[in-house]
N, C-alpha and C. Protein backbone atom coordinates (compact mmCIF):
# COMPACT_ATOMS: atom_id res chain seq x y z
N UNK A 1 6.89 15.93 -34.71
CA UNK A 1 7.37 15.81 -36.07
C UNK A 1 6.74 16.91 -36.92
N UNK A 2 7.40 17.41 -37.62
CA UNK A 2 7.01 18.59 -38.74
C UNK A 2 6.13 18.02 -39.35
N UNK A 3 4.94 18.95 -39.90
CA UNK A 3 4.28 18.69 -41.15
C UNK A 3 4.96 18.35 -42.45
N UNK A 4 5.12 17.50 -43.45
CA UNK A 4 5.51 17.51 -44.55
C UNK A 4 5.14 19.27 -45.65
N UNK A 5 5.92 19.29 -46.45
CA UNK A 5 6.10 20.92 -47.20
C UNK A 5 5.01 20.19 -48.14
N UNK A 6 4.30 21.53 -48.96
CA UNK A 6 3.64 21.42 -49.79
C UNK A 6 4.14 20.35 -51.15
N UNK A 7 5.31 20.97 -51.59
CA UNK A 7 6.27 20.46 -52.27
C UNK A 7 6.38 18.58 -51.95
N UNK A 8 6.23 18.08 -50.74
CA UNK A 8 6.30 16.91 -50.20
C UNK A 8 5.10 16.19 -50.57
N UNK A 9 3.88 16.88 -50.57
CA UNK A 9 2.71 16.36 -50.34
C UNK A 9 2.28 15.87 -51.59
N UNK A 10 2.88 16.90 -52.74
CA UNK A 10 2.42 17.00 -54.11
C UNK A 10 3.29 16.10 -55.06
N UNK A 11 4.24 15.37 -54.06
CA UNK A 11 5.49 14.51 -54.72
C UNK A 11 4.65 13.01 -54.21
N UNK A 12 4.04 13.14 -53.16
CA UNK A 12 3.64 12.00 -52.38
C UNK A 12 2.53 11.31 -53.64
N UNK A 13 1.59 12.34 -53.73
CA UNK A 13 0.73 11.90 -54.33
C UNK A 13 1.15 11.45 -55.63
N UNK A 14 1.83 12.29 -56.50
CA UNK A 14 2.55 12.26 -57.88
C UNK A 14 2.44 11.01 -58.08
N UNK A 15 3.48 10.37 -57.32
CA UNK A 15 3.71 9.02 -56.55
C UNK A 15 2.45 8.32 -56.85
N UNK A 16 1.68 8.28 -56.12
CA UNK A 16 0.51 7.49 -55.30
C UNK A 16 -0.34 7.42 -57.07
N UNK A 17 -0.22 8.27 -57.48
CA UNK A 17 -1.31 8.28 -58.83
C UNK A 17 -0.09 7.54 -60.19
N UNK A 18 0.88 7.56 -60.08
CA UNK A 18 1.75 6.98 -61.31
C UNK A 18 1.80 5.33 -60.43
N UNK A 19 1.86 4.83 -59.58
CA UNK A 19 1.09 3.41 -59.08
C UNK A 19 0.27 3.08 -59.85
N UNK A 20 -0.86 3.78 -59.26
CA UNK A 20 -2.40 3.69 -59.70
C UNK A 20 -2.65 3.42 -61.50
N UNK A 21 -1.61 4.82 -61.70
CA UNK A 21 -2.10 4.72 -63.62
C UNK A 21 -1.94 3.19 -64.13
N UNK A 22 -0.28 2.80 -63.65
CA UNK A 22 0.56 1.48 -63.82
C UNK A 22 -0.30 0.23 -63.50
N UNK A 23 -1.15 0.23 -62.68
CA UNK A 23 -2.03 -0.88 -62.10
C UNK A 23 -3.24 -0.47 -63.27
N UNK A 24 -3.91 0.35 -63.44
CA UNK A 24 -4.81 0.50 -64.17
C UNK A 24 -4.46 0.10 -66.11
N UNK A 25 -3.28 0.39 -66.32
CA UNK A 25 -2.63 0.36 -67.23
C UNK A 25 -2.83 -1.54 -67.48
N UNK A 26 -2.18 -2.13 -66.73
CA UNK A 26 -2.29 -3.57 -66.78
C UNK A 26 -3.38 -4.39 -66.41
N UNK A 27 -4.53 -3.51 -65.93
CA UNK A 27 -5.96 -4.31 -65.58
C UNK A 27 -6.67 -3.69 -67.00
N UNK A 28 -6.25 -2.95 -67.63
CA UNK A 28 -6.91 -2.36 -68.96
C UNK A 28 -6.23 -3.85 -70.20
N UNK A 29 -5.45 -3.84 -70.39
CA UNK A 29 -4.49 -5.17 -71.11
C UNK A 29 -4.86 -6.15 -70.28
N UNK A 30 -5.33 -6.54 -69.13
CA UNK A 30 -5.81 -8.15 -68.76
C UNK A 30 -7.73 -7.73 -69.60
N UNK A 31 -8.23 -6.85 -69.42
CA UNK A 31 -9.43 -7.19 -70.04
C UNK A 31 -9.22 -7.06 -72.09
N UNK A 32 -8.60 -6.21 -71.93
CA UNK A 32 -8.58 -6.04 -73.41
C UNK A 32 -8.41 -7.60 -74.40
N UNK A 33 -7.41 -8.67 -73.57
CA UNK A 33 -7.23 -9.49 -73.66
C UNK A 33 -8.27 -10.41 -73.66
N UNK A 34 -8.75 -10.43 -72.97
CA UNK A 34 -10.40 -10.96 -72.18
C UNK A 34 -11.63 -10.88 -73.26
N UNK A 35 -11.38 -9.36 -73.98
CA UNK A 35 -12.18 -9.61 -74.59
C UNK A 35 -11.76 -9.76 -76.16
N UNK A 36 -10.78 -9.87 -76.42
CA UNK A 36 -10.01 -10.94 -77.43
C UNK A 36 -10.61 -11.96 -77.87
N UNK A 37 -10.07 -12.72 -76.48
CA UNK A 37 -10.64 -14.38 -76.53
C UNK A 37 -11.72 -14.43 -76.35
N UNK A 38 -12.51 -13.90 -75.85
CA UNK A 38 -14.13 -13.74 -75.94
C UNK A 38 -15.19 -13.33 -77.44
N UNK A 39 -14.14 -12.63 -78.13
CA UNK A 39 -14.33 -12.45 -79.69
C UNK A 39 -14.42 -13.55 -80.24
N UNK A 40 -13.04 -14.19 -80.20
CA UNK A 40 -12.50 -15.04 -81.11
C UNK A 40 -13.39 -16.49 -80.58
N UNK A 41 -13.80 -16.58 -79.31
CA UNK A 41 -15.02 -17.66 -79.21
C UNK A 41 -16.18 -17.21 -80.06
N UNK A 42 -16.70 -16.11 -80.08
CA UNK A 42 -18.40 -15.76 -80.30
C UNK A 42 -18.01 -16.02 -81.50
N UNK A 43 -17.31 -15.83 -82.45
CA UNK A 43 -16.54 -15.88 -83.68
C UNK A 43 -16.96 -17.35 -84.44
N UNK A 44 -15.88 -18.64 -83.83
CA UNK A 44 -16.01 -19.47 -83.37
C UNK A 44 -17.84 -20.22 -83.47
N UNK A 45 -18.17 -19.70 -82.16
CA UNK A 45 -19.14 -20.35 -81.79
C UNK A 45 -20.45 -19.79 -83.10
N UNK A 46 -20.27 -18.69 -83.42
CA UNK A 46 -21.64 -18.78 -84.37
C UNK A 46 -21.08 -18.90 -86.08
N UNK A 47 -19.92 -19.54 -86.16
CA UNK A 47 -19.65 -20.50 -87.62
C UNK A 47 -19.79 -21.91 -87.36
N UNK A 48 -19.86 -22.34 -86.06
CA UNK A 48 -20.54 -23.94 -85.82
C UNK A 48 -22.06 -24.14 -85.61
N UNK A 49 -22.67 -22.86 -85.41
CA UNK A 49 -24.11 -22.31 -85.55
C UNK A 49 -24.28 -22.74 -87.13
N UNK A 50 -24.12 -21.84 -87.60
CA UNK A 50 -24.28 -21.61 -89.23
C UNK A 50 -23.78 -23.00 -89.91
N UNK A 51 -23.16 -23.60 -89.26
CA UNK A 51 -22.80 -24.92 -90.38
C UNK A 51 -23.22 -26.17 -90.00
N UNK A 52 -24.22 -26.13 -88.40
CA UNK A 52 -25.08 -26.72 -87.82
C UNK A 52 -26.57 -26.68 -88.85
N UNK A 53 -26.69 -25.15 -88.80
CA UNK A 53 -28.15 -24.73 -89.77
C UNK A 53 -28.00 -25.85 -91.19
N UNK A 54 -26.32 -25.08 -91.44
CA UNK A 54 -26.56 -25.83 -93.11
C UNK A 54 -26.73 -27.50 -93.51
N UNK A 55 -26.07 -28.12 -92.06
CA UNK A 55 -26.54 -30.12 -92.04
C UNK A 55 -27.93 -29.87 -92.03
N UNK A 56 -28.52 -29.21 -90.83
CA UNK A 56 -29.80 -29.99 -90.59
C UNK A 56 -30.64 -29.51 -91.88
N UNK A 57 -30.48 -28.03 -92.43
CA UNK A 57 -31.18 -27.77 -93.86
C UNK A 57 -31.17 -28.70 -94.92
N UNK A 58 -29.88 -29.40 -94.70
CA UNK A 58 -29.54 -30.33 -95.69
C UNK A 58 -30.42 -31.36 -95.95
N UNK A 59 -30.49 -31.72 -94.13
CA UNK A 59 -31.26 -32.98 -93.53
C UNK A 59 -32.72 -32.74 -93.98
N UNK A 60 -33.04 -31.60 -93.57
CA UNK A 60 -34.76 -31.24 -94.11
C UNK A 60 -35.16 -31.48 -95.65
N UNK A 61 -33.98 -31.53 -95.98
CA UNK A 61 -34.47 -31.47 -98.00
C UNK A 61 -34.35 -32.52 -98.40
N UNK A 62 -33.46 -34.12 -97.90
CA UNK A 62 -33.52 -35.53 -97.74
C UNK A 62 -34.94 -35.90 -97.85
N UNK A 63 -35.51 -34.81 -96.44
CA UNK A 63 -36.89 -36.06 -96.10
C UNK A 63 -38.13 -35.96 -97.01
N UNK A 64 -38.64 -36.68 -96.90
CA UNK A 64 -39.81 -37.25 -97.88
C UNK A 64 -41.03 -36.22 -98.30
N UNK A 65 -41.44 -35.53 -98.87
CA UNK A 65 -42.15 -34.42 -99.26
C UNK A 65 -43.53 -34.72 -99.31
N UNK A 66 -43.99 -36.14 -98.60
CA UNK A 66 -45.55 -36.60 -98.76
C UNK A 66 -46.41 -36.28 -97.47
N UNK A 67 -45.68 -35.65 -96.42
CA UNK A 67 -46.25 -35.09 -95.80
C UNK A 67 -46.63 -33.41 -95.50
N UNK A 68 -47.86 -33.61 -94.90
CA UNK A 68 -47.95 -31.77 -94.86
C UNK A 68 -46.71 -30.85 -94.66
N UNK A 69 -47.09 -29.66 -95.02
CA UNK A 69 -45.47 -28.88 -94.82
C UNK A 69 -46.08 -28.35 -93.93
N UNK A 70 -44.66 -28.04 -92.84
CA UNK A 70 -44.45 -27.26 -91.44
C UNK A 70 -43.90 -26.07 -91.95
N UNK A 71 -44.62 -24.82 -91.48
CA UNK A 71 -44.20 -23.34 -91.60
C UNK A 71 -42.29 -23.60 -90.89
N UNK A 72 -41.56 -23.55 -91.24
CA UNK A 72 -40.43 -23.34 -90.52
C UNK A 72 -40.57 -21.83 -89.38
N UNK A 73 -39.45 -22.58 -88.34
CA UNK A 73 -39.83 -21.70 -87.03
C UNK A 73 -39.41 -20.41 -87.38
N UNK A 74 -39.33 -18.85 -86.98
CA UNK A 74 -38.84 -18.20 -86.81
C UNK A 74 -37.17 -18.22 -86.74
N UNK A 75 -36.04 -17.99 -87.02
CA UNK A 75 -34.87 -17.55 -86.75
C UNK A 75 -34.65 -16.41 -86.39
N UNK A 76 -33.77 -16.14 -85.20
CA UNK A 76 -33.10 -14.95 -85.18
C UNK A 76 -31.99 -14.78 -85.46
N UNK A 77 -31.65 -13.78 -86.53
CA UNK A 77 -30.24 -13.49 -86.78
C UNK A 77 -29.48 -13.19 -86.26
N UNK A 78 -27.91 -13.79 -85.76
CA UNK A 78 -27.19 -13.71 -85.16
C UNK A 78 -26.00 -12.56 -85.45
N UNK A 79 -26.39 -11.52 -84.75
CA UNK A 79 -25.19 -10.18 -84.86
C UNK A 79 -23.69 -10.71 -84.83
């Protein structure tokens, strides 16, 4: 059997890489997606943080002021 022509080889691949882009193309949109919903949780999850803080702050200013005061702990701010 003949070797394939240059012309053949360079069509083959053409080929082989417009696959590839097409597959890469749609694994780029499954994460992009991914990290969507991964936003829109962290999002989510640190406004039930913050409105957790603001009950129990609430709760701390209820209680009875005849005992010693506790330095409150450290917080880290949530990016």
């Amino acid at each position: 059997m003949a070797e394939p022509s240059t012309t053949d080889q360079i069509a083959e691949r053409v080929e082989r890489l417009l696959v590839r882009h097409a597959e890469l193309q749609r694994t780029n949109a499954l994460l992009a997606d991914q990290v969507s919903a991964l936003t829109q949780e962290r999002d989510s999850l640190k406004s039930r943080l913050n409105a957790a803080r603001g009950r129990i702050d609430a709760l701390l200013e209820r209680l009875p002021s005849n005992t010693a005061p506790v330095a409150p702990a450290p917080t880290k701010e949530i990016e």
